[in-house]
PDB file of N, CA and C in Angstrom:
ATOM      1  N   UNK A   1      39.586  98.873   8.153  1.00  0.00           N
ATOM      2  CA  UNK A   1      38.761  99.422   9.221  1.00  0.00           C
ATOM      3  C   UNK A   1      38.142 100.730   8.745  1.00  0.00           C
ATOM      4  N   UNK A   2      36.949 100.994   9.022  1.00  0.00           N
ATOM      5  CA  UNK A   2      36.169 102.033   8.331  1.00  0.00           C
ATOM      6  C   UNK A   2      36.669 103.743   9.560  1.00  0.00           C
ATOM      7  N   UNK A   3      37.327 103.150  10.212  1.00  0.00           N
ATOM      8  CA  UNK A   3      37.211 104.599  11.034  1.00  0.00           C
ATOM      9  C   UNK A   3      38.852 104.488  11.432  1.00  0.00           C
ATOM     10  N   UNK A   4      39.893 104.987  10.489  1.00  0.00           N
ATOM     11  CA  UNK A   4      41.187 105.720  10.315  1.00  0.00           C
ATOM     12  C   UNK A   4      41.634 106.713  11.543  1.00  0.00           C
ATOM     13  N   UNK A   5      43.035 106.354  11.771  1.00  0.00           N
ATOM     14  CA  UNK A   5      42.921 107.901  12.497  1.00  0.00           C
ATOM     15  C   UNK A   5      42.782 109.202  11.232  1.00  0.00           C
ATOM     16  N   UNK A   6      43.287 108.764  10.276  1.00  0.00           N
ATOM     17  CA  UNK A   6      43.124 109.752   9.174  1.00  0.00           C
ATOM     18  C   UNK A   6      41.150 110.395   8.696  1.00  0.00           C
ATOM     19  N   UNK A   7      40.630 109.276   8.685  1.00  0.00           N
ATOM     20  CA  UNK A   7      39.007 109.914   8.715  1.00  0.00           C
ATOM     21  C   UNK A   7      38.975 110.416  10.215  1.00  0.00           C
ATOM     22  N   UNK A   8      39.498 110.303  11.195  1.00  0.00           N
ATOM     23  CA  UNK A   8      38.979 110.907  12.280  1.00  0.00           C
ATOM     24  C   UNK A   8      39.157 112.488  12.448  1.00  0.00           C
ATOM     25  N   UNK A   9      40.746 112.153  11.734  1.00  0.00           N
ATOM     26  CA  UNK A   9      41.318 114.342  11.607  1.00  0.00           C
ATOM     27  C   UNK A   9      40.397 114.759  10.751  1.00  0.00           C
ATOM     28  N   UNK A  10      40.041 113.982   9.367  1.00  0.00           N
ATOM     29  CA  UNK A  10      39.226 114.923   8.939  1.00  0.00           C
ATOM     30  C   UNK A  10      38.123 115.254   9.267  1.00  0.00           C
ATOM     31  N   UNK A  11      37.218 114.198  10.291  1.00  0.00           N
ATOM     32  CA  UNK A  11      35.999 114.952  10.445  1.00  0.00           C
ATOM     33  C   UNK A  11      36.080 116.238  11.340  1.00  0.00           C
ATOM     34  N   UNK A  12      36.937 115.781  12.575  1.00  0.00           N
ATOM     35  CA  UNK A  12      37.447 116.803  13.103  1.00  0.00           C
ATOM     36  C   UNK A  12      37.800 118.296  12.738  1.00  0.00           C
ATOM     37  N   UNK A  13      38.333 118.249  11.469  1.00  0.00           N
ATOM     38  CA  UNK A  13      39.046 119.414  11.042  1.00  0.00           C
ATOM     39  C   UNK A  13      37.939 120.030  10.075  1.00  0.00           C
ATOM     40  N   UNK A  14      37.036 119.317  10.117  1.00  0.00           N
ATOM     41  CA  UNK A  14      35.449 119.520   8.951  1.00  0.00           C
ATOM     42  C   UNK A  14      34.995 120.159   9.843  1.00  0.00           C
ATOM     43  N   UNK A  15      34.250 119.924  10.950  1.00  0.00           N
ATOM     44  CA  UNK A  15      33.240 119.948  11.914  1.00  0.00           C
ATOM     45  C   UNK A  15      33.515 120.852  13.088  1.00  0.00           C
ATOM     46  N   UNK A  16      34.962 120.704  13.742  1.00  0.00           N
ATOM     47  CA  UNK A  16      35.358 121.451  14.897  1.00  0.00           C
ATOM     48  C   UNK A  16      35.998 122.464  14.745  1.00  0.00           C
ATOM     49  N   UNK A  17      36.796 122.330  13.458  1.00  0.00           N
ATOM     50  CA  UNK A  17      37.771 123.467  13.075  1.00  0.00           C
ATOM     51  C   UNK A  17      39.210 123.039  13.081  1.00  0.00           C
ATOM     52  N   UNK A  18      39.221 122.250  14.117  1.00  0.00           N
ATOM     53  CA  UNK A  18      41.195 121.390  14.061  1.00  0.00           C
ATOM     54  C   UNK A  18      41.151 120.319  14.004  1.00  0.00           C
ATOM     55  N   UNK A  19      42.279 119.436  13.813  1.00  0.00           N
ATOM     56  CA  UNK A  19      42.514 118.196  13.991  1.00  0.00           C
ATOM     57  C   UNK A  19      42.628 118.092  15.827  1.00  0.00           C
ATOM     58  N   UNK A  20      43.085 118.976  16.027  1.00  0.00           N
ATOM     59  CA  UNK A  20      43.485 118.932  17.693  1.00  0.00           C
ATOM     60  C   UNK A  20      42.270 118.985  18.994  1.00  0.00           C
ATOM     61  N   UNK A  21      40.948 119.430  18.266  1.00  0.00           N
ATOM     62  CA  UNK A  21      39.721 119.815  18.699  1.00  0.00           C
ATOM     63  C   UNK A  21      38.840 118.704  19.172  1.00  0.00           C
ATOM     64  N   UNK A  22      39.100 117.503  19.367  1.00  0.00           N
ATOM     65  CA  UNK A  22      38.607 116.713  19.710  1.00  0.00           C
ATOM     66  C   UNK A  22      37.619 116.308  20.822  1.00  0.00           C
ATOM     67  N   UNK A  23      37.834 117.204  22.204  1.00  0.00           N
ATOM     68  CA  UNK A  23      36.867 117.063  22.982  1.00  0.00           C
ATOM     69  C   UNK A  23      35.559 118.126  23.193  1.00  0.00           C
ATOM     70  N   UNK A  24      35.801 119.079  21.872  1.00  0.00           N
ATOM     71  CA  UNK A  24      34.225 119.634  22.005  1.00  0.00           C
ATOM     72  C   UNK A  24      33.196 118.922  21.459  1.00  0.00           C
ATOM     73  N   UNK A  25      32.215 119.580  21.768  1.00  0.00           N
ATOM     74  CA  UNK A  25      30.566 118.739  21.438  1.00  0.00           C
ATOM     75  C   UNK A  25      30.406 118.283  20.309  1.00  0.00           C
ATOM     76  N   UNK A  26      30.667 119.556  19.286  1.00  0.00           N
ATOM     77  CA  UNK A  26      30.669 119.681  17.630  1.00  0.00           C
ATOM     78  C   UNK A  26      31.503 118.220  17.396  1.00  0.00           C
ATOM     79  N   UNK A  27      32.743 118.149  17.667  1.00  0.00           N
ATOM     80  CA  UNK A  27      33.934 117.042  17.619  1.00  0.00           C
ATOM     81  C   UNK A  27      33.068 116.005  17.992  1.00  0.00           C
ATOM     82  N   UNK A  28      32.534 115.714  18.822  1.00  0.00           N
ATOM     83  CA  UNK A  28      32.100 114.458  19.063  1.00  0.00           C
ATOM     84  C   UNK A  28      30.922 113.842  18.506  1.00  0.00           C
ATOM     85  N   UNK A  29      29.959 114.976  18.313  1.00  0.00           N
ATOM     86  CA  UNK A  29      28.394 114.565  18.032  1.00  0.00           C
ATOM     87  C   UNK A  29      28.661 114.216  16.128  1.00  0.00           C
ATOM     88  N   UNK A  30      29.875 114.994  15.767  1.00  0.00           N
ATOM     89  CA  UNK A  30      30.346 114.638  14.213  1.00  0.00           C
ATOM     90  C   UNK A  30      30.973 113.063  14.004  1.00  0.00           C
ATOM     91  N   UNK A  31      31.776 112.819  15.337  1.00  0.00           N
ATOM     92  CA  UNK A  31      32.401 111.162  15.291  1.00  0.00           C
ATOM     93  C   UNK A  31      31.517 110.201  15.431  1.00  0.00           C
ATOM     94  N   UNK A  32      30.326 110.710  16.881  1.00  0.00           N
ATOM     95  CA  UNK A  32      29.166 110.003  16.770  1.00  0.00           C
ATOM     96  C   UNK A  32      28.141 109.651  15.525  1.00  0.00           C
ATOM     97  N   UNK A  33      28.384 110.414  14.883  1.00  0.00           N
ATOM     98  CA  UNK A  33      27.311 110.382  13.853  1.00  0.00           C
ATOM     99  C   UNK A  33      27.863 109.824  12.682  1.00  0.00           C
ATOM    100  N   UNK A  34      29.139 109.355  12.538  1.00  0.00           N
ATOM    101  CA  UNK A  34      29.762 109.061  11.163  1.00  0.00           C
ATOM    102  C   UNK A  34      29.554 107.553  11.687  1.00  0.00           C
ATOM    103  N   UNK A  35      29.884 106.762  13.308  1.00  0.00           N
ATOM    104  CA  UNK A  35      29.581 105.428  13.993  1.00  0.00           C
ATOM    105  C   UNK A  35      28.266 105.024  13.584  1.00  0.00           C
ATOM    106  N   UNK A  36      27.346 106.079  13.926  1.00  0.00           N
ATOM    107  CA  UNK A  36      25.832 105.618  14.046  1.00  0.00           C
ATOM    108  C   UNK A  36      25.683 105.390  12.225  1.00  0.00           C
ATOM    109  N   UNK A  37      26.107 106.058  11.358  1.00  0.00           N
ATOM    110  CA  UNK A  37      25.997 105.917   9.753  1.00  0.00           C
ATOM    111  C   UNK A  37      26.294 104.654   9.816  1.00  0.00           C
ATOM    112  N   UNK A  38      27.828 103.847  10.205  1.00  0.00           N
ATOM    113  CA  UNK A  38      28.405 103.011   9.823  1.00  0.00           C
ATOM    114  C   UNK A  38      27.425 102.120  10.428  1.00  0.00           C
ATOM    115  N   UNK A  39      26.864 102.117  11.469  1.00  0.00           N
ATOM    116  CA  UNK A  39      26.509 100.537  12.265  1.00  0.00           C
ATOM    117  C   UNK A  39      25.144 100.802  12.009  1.00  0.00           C
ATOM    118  N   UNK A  40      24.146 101.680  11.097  1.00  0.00           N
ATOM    119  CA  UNK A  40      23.205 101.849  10.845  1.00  0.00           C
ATOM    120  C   UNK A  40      23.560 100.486   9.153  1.00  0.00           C
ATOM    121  N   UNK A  41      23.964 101.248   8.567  1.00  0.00           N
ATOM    122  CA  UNK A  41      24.212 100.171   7.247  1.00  0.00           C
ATOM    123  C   UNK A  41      24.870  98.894   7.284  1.00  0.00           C
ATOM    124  N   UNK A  42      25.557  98.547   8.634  1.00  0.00           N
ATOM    125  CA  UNK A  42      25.748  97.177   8.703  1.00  0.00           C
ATOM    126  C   UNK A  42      24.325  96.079   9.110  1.00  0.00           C
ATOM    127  N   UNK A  43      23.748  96.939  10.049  1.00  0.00           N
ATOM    128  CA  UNK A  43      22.496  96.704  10.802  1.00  0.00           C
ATOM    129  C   UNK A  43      21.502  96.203   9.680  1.00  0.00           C
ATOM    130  N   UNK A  44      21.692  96.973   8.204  1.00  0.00           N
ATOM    131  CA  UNK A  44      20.222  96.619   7.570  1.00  0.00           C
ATOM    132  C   UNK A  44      20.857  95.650   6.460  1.00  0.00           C
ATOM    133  N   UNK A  45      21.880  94.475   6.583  1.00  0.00           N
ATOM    134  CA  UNK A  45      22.761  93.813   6.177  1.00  0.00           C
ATOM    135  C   UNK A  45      22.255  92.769   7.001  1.00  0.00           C
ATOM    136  N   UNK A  46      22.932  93.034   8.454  1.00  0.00           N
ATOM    137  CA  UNK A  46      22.666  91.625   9.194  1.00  0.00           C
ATOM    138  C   UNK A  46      21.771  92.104  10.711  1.00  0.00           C
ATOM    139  N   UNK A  47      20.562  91.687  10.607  1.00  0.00           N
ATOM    140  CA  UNK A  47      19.420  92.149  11.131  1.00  0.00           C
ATOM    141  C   UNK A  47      19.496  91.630  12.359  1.00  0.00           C
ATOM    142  N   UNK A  48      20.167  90.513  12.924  1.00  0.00           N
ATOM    143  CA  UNK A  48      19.821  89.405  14.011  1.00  0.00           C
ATOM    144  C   UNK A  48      21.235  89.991  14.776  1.00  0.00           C
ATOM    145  N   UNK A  49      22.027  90.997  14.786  1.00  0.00           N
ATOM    146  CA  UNK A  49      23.121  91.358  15.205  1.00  0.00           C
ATOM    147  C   UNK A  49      22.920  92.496  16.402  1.00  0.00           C
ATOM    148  N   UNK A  50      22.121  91.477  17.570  1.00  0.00           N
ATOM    149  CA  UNK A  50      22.234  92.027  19.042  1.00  0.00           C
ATOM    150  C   UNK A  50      23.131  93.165  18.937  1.00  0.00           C
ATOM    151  N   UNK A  51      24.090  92.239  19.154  1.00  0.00           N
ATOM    152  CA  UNK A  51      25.267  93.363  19.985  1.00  0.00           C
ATOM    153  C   UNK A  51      25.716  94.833  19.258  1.00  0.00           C
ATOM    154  N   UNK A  52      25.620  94.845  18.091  1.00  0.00           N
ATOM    155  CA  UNK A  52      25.250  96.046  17.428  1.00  0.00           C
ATOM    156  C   UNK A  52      24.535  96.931  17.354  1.00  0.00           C
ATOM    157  N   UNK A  53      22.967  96.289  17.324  1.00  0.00           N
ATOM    158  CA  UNK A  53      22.166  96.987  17.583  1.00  0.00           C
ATOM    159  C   UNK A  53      22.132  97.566  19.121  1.00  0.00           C
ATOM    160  N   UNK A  54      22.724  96.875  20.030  1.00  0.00           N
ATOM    161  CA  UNK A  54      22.681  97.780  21.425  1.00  0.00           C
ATOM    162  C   UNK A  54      23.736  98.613  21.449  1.00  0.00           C
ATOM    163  N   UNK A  55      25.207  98.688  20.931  1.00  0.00           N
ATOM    164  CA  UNK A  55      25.948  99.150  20.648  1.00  0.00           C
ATOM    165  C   UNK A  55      25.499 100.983  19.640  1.00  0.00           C
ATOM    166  N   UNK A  56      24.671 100.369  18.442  1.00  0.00           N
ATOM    167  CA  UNK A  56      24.012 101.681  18.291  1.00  0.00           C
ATOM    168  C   UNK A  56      23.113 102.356  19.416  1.00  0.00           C
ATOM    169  N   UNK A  57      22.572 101.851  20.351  1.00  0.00           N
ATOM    170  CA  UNK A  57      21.429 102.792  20.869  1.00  0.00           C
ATOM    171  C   UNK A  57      22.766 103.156  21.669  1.00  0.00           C
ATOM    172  N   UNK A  58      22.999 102.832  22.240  1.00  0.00           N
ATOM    173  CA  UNK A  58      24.062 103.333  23.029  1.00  0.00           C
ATOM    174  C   UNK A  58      24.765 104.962  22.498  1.00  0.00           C
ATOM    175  N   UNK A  59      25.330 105.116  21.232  1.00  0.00           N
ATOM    176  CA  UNK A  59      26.224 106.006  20.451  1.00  0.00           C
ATOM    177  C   UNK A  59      24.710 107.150  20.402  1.00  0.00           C
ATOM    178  N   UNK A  60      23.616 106.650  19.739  1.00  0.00           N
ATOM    179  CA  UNK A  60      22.483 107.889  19.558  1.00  0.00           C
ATOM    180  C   UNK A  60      22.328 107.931  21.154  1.00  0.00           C
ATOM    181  N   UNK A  61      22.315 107.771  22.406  1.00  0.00           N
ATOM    182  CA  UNK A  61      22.162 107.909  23.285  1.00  0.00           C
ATOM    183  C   UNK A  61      23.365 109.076  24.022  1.00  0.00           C
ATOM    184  N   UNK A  62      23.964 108.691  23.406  1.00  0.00           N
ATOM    185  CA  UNK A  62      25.323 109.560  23.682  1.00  0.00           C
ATOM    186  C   UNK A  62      25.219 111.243  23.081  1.00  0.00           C
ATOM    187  N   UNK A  63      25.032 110.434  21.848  1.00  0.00           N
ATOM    188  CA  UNK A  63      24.984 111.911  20.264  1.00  0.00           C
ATOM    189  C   UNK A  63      23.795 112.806  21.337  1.00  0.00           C
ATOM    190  N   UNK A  64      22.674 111.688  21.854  1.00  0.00           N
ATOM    191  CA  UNK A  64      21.452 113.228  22.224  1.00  0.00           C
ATOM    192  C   UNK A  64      21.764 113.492  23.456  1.00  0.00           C
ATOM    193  N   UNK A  65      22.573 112.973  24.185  1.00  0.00           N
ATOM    194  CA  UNK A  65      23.082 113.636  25.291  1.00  0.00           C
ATOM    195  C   UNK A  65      23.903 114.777  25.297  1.00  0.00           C
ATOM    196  N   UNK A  66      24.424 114.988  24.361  1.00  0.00           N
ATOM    197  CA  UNK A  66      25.602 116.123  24.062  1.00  0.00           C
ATOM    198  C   UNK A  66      24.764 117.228  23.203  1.00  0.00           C
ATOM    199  N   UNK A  67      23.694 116.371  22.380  1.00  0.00           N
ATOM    200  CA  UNK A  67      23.381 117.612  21.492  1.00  0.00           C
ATOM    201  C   UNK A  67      22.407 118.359  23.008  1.00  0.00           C
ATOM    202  N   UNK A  68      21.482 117.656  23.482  1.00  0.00           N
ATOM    203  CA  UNK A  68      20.749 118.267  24.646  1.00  0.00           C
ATOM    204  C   UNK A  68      21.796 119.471  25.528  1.00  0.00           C
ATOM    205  N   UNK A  69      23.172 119.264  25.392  1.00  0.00           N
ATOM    206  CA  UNK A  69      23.964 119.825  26.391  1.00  0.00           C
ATOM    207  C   UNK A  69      24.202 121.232  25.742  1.00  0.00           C
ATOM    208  N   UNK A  70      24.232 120.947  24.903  1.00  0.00           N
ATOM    209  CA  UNK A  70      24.915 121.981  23.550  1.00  0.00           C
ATOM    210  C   UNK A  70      23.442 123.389  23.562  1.00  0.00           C
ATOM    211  N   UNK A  71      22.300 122.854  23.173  1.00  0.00           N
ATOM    212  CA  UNK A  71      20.684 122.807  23.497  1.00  0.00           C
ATOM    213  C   UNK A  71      20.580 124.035  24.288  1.00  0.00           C
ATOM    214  N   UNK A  72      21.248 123.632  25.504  1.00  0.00           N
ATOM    215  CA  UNK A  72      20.925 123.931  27.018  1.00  0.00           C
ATOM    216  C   UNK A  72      21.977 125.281  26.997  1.00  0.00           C
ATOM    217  N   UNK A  73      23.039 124.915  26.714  1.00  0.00           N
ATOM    218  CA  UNK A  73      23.860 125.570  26.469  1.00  0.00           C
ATOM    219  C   UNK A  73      24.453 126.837  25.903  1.00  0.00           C
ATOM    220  N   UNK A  74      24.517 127.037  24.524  1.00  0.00           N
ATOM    221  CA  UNK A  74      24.456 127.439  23.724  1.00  0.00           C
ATOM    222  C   UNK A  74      23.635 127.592  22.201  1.00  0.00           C
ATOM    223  N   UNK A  75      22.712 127.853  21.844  1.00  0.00           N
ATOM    224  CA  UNK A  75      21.925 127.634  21.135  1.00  0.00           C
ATOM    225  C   UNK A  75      22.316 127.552  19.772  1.00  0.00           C
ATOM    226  N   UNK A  76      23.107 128.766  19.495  1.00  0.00           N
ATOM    227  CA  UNK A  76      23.353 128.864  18.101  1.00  0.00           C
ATOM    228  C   UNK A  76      24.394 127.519  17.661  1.00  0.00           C
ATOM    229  N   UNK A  77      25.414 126.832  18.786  1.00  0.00           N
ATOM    230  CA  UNK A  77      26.495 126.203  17.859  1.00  0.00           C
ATOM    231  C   UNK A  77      25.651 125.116  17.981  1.00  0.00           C
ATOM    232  N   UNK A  78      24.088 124.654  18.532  1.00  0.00           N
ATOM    233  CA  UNK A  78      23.452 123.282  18.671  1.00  0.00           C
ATOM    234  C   UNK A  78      23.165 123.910  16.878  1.00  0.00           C
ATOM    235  N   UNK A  79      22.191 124.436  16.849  1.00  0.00           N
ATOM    236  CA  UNK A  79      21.728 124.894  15.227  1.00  0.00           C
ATOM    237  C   UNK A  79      22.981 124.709  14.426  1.00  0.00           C
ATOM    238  N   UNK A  80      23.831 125.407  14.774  1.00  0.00           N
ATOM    239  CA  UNK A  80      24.674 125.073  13.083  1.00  0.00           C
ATOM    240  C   UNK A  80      25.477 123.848  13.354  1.00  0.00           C
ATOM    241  N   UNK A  81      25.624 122.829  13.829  1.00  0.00           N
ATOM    242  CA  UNK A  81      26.097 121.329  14.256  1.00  0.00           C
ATOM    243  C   UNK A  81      24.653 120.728  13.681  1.00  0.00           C
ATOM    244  N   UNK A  82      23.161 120.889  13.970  1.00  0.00           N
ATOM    245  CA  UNK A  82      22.118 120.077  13.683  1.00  0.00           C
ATOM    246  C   UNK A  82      22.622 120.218  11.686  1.00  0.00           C
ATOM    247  N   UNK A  83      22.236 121.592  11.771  1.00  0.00           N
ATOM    248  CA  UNK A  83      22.770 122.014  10.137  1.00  0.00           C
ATOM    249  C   UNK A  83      23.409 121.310   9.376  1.00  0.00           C
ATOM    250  N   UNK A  84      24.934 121.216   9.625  1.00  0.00           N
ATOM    251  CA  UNK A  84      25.811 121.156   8.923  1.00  0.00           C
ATOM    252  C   UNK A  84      25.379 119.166   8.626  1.00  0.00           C
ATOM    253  N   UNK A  85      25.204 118.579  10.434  1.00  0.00           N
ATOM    254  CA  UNK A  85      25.009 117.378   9.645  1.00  0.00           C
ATOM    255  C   UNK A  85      23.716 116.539   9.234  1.00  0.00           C
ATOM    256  N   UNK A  86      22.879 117.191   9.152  1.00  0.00           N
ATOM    257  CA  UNK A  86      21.963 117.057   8.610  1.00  0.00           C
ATOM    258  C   UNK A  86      20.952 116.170   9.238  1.00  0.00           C
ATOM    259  N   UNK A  87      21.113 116.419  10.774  1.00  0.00           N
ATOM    260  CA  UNK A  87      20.441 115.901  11.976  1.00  0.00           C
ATOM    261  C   UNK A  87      18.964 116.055  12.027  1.00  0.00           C
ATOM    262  N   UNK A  88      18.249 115.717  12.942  1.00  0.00           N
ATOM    263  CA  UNK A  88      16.727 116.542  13.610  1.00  0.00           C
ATOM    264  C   UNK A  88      16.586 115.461  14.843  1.00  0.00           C
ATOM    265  N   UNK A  89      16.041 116.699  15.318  1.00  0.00           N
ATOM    266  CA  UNK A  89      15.211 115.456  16.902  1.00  0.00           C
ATOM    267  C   UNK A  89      14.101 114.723  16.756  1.00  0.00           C
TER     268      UNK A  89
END
């Protein structure tokens, strides 16, 4: 399985600062975005795969809901989260 609890601490502990940090924005829009990688490169594999492809809009639907929150929010930790993963709108 491509997504470990072990890859999950580390993105966590990359991105948020802890393994324990899990429900901030940073934490999530980093888990979101490692999903959307994965089901982006399965996607250009097997092209006719509905349920995936709605499954991705779904996750970027999510990712810009949080980054918008973050946006709205706080400005500087939206910038260094776009930064670090190498995002844009």
């Amino acid at each position: 399985m491509y997504l470990t609890s072990q890859v999950k601490k580390d993105i966590f502990k990359k991105y948020a600062g802890s393994e324990k940090s899990t429900g901030t924005p940073e934490a999530q829009v980093s888990l979101f975005t490692h999903r959307i990688d994965h089901l982006t490169g399965h996607l250009k594999k097997n092209k006719k795969d509905f349920g995936t492809q709605r499954a991705l809009l779904n996750l970027v639907g999510k990712r810009r809901a949080l980054l918008d929150f973050l946006k709205k929010n706080d400005l500087m930790r939206y910038r260094a989260i776009i930064k670090t993963l190498d995002i844009r709108k």
